[in-house]
Protein backbone atom coordinates (compact mmCIF):
# COMPACT_ATOMS: atom_id res chain seq x y z
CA UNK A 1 0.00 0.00 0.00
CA UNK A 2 2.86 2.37 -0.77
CA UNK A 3 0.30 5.18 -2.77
CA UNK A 4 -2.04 5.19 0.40
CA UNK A 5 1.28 5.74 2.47
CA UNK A 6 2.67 8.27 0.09
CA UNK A 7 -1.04 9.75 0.30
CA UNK A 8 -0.53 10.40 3.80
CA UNK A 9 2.68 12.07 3.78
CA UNK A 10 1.55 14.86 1.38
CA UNK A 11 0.40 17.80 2.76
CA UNK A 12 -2.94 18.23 0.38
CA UNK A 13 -6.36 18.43 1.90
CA UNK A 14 -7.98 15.02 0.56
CA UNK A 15 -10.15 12.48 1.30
CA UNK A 16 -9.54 9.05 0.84
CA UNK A 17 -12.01 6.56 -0.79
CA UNK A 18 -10.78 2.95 -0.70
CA UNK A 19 -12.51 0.02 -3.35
CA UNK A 20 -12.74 -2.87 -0.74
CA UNK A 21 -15.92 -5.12 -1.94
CA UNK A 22 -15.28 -7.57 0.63
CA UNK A 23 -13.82 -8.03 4.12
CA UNK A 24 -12.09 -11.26 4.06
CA UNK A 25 -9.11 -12.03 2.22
CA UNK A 26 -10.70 -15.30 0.73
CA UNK A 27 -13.27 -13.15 -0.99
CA UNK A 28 -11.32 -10.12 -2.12
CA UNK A 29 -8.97 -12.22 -3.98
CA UNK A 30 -11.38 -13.15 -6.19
CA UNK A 31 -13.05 -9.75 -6.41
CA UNK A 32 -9.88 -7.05 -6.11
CA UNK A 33 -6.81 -9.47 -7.73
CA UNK A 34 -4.75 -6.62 -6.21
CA UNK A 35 -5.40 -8.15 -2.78
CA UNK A 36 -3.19 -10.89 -3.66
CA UNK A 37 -0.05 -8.51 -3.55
CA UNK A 38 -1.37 -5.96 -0.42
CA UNK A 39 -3.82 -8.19 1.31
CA UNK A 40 -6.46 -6.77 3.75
CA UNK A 41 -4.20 -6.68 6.95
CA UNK A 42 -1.41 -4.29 5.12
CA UNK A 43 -4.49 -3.05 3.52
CA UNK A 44 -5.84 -1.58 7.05
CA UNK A 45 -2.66 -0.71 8.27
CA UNK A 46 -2.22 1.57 5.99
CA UNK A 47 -5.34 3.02 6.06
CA UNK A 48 -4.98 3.34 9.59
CA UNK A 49 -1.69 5.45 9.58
CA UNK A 50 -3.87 7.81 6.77
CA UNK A 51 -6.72 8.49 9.06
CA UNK A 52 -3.61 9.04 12.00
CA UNK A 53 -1.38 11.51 9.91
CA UNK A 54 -4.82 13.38 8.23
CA UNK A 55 -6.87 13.31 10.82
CA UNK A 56 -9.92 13.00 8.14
CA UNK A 57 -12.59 10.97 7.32
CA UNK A 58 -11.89 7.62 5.23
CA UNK A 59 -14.61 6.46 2.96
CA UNK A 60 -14.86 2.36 1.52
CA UNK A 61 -16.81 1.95 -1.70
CA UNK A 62 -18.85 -1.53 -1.57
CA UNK A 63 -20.54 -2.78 -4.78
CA UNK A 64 -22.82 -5.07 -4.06
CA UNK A 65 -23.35 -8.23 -6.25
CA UNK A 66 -26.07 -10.44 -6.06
CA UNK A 67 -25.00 -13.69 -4.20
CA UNK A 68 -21.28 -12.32 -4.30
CA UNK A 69 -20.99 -10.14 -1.12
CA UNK A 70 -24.51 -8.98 -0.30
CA UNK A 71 -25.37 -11.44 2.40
CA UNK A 72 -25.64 -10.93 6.44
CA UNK A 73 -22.73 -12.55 7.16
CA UNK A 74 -21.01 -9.83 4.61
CA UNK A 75 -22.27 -7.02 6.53
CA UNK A 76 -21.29 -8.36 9.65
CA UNK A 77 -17.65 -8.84 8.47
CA UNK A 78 -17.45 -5.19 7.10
CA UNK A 79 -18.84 -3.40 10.05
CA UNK A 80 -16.30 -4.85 11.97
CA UNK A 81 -13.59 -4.21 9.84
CA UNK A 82 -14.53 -0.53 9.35
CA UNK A 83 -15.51 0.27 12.59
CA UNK A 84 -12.59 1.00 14.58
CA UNK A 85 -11.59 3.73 11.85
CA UNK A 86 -15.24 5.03 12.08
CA UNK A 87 -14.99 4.59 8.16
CA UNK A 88 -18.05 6.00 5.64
CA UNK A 89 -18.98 2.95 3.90
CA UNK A 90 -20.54 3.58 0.26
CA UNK A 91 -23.03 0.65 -0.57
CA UNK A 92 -24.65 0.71 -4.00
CA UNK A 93 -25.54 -1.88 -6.17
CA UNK A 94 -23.02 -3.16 -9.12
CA UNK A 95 -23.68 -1.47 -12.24
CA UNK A 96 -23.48 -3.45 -15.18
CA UNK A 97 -20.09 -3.51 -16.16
CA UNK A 98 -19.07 -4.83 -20.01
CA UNK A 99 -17.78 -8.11 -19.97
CA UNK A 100 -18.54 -9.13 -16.56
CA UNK A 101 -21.62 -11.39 -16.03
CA UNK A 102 -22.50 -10.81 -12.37
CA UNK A 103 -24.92 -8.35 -11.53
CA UNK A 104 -26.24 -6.20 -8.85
CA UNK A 105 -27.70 -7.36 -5.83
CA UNK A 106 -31.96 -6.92 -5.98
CA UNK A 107 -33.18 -3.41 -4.01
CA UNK A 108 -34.32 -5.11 -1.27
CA UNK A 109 -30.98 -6.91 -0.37
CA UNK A 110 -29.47 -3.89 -0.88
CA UNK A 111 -32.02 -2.44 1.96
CA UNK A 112 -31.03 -5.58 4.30
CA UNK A 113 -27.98 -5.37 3.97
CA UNK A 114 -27.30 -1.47 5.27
């Protein structure tokens, strides 16, 4: 997580917004291939030492795909990753994306699930 470090050592007035999809490193693999190389646990570190040197808000962006990462047990596992940085979480549904066949998860999952 070197640009998230680097992020936090330059003095401009930004907010960070972090693609995380899923809390577990078993899931994110498949989802974010770059958690192979910075899994979530240098992941969090790092975002930890931003929210310490910025003193600002972090933000996670969660895209939630039907049967993918939209159920309970999902939730559970990203409230208590993001909680001790008191982290905005963004949940919206996927958006159809070209040559990817999953789709976003139905509005009331997406209700359940926040």
């Amino acid at each position: 997580m070197p640009g998230i470090r680097r992020l936090a050592a330059e003095a401009l007035p930004v907010n960070l917004a972090v693609s995380l999809h899923a809390a577990n490193d078993a899931d994110r693999d498949a989802l974010v291939p770059i958690n192979r190389r910075y899994p979530l646990d240098e992941l969090m570190a790092a975002c930890e030492a931003y929210v310490a040197a910025k003193r600002r808000r972090l933000s996670f962006e969660w895209a939630l795909i039907a049967d993918v990462n939209d159920q309970p047990r999902h939730a559970d596992e990203l409230a208590a990753l993001c909680r001790p940085l008191r982290a905005h979480v963004n949940v919206i549904p996927l958006n159809p994306t070209p040559g990817y066949l999953a789709i976003g998860s139905p509005t009331e999952r997406v209700r359940r699930f926040c």
